[in-house]
C-alpha atoms as a PDB file:
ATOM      1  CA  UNK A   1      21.513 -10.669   3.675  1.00  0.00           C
ATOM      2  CA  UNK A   2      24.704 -11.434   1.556  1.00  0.00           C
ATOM      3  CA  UNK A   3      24.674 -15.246   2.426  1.00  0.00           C
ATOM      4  CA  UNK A   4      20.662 -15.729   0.986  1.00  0.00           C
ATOM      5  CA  UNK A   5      20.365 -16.050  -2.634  1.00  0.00           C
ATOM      6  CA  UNK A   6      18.806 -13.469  -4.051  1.00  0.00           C
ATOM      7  CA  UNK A   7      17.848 -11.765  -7.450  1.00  0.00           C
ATOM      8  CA  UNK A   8      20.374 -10.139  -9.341  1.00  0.00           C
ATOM      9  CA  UNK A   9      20.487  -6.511  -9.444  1.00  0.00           C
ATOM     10  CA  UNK A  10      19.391  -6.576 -13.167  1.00  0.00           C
ATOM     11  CA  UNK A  11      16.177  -7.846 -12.430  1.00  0.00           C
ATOM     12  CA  UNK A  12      15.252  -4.865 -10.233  1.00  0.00           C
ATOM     13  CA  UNK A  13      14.945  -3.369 -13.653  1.00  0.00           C
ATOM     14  CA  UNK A  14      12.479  -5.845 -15.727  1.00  0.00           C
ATOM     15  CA  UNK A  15      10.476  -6.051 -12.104  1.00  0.00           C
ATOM     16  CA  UNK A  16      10.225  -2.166 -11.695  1.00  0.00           C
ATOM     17  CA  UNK A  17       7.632  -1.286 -14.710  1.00  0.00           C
ATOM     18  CA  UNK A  18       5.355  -3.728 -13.673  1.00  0.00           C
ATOM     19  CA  UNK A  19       5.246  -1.855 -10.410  1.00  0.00           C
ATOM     20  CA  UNK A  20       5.529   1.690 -11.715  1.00  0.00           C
ATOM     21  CA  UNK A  21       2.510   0.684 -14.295  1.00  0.00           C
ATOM     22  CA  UNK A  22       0.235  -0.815 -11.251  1.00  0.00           C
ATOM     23  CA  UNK A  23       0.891   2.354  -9.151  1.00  0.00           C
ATOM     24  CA  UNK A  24       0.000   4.520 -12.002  1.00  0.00           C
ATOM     25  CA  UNK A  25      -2.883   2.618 -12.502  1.00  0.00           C
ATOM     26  CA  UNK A  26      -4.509   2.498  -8.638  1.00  0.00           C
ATOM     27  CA  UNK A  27      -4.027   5.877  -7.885  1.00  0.00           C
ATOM     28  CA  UNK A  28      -5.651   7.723  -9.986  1.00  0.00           C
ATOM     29  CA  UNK A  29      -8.925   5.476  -8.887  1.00  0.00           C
ATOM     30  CA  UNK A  30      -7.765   5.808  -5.124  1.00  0.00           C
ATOM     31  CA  UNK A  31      -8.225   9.242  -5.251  1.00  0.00           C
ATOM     32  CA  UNK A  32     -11.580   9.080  -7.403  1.00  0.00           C
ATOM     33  CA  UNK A  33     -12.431   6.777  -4.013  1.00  0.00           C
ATOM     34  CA  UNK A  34     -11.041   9.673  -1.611  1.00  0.00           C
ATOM     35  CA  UNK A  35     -13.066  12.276  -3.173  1.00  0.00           C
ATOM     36  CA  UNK A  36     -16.431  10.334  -3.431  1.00  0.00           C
ATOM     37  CA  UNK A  37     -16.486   9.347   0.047  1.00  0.00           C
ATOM     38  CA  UNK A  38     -16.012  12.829   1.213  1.00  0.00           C
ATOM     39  CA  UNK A  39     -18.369  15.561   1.490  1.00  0.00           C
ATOM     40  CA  UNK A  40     -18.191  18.910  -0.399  1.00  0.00           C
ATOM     41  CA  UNK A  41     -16.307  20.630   2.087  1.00  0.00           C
ATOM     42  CA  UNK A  42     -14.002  18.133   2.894  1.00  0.00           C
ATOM     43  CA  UNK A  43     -12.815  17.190   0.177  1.00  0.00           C
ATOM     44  CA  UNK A  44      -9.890  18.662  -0.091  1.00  0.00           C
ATOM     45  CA  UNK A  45      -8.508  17.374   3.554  1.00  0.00           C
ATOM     46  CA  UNK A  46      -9.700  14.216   3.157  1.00  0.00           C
ATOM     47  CA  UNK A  47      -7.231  13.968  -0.587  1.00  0.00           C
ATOM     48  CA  UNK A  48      -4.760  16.017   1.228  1.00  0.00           C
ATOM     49  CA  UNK A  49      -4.559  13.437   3.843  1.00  0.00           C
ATOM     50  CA  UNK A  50      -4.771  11.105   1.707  1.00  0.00           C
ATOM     51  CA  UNK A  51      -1.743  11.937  -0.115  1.00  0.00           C
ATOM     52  CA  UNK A  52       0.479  12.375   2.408  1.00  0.00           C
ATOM     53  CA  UNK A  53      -0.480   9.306   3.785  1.00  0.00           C
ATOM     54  CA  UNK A  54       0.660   8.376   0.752  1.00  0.00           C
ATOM     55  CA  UNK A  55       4.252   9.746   0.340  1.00  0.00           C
ATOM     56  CA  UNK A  56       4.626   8.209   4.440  1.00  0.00           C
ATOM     57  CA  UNK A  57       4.008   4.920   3.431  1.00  0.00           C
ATOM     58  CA  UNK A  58       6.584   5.232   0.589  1.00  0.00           C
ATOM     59  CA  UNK A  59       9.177   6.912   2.788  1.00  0.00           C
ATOM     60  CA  UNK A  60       8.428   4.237   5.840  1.00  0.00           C
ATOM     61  CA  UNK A  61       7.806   0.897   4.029  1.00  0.00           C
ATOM     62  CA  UNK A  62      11.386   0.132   2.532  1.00  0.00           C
ATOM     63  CA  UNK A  63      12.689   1.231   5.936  1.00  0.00           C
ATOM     64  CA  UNK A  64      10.416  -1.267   7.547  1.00  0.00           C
ATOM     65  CA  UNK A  65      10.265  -3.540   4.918  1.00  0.00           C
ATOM     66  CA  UNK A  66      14.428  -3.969   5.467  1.00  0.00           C
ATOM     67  CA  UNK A  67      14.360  -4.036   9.330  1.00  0.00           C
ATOM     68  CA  UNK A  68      11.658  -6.962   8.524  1.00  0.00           C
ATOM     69  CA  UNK A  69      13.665  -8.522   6.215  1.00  0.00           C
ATOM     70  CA  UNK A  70      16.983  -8.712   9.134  1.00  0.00           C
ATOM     71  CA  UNK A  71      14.946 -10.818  10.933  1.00  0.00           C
ATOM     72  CA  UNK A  72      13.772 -13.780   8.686  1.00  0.00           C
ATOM     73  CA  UNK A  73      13.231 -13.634   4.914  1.00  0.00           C
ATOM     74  CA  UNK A  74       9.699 -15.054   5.378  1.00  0.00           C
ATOM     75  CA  UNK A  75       8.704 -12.152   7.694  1.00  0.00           C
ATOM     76  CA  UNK A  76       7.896  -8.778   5.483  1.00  0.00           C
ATOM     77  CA  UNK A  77       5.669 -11.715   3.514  1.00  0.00           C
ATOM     78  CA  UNK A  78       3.600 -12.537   6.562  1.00  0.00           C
ATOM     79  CA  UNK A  79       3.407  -8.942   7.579  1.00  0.00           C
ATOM     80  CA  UNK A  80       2.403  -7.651   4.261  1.00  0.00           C
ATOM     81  CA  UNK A  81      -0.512 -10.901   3.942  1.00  0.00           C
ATOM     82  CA  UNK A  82      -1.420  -9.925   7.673  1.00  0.00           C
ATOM     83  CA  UNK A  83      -1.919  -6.356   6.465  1.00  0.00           C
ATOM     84  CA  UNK A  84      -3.519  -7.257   3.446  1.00  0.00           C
ATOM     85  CA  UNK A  85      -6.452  -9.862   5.984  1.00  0.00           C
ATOM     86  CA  UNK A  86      -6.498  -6.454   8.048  1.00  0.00           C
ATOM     87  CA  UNK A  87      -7.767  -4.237   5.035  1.00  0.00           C
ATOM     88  CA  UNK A  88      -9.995  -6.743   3.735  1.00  0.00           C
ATOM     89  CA  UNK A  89     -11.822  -7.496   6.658  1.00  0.00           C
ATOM     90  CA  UNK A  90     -12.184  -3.423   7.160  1.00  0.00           C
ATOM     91  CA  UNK A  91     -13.357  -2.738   3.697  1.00  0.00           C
ATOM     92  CA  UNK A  92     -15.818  -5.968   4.395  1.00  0.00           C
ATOM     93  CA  UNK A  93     -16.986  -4.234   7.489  1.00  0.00           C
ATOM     94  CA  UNK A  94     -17.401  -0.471   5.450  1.00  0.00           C
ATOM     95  CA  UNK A  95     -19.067  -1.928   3.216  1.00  0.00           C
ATOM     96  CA  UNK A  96     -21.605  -3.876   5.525  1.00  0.00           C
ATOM     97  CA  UNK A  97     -21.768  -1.015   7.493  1.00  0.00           C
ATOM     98  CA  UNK A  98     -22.251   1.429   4.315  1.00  0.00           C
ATOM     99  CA  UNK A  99     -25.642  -0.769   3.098  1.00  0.00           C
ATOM    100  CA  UNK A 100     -27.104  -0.768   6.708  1.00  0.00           C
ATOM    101  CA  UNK A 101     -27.528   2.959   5.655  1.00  0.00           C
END
């Protein structure tokens, strides 16, 4: 990791309010999504599973994101755009799948 060139420290923080401004701004509308999709009575499960969901993908994904990282700096990239094609061809399917209703 030393030998690539890299960002300096510093410019963790100008990068990190951009980030901590998009978070703040999806969640809140995540969990409007959670709570629509649900029914009454499940509500609360389905944004308490949501949620901690949540916090595990926070705890995991620097932890994975690093052990990605060891192997090739072009590898979290293609993982994260290989998750990213995953979730859009599943909310394309939802979706589909919601209208046949």
């Amino acid at each position: 990791l030393t030998a690539n060139k890299t960002l300096p420290a510093s410019s963790l923080w100008s990068i990190l309010p951009v980030v901590t401004i998009g978070f703040s701004a999806v969640t809140p509308s995540l969990q409007s999504l959670l709570s629509q999709a649900a029914a009454g009575d499940e509500q609360g499960a389905v944004l308490g599973t949501g949620q901690s969901l949540s916090a595990l993908a926070r705890i995991l994904g620097p932890y994975i994101g690093i052990q990605l990282l060891e192997r090739s700096v072009p590898v979290p990239y293609l993982v994260g755009a290989a998750l990213m094609l995953i979730g859009g061809i599943s909310i394309a399917a939802i979706r589909k799948g919601l209208q046949k209703l």
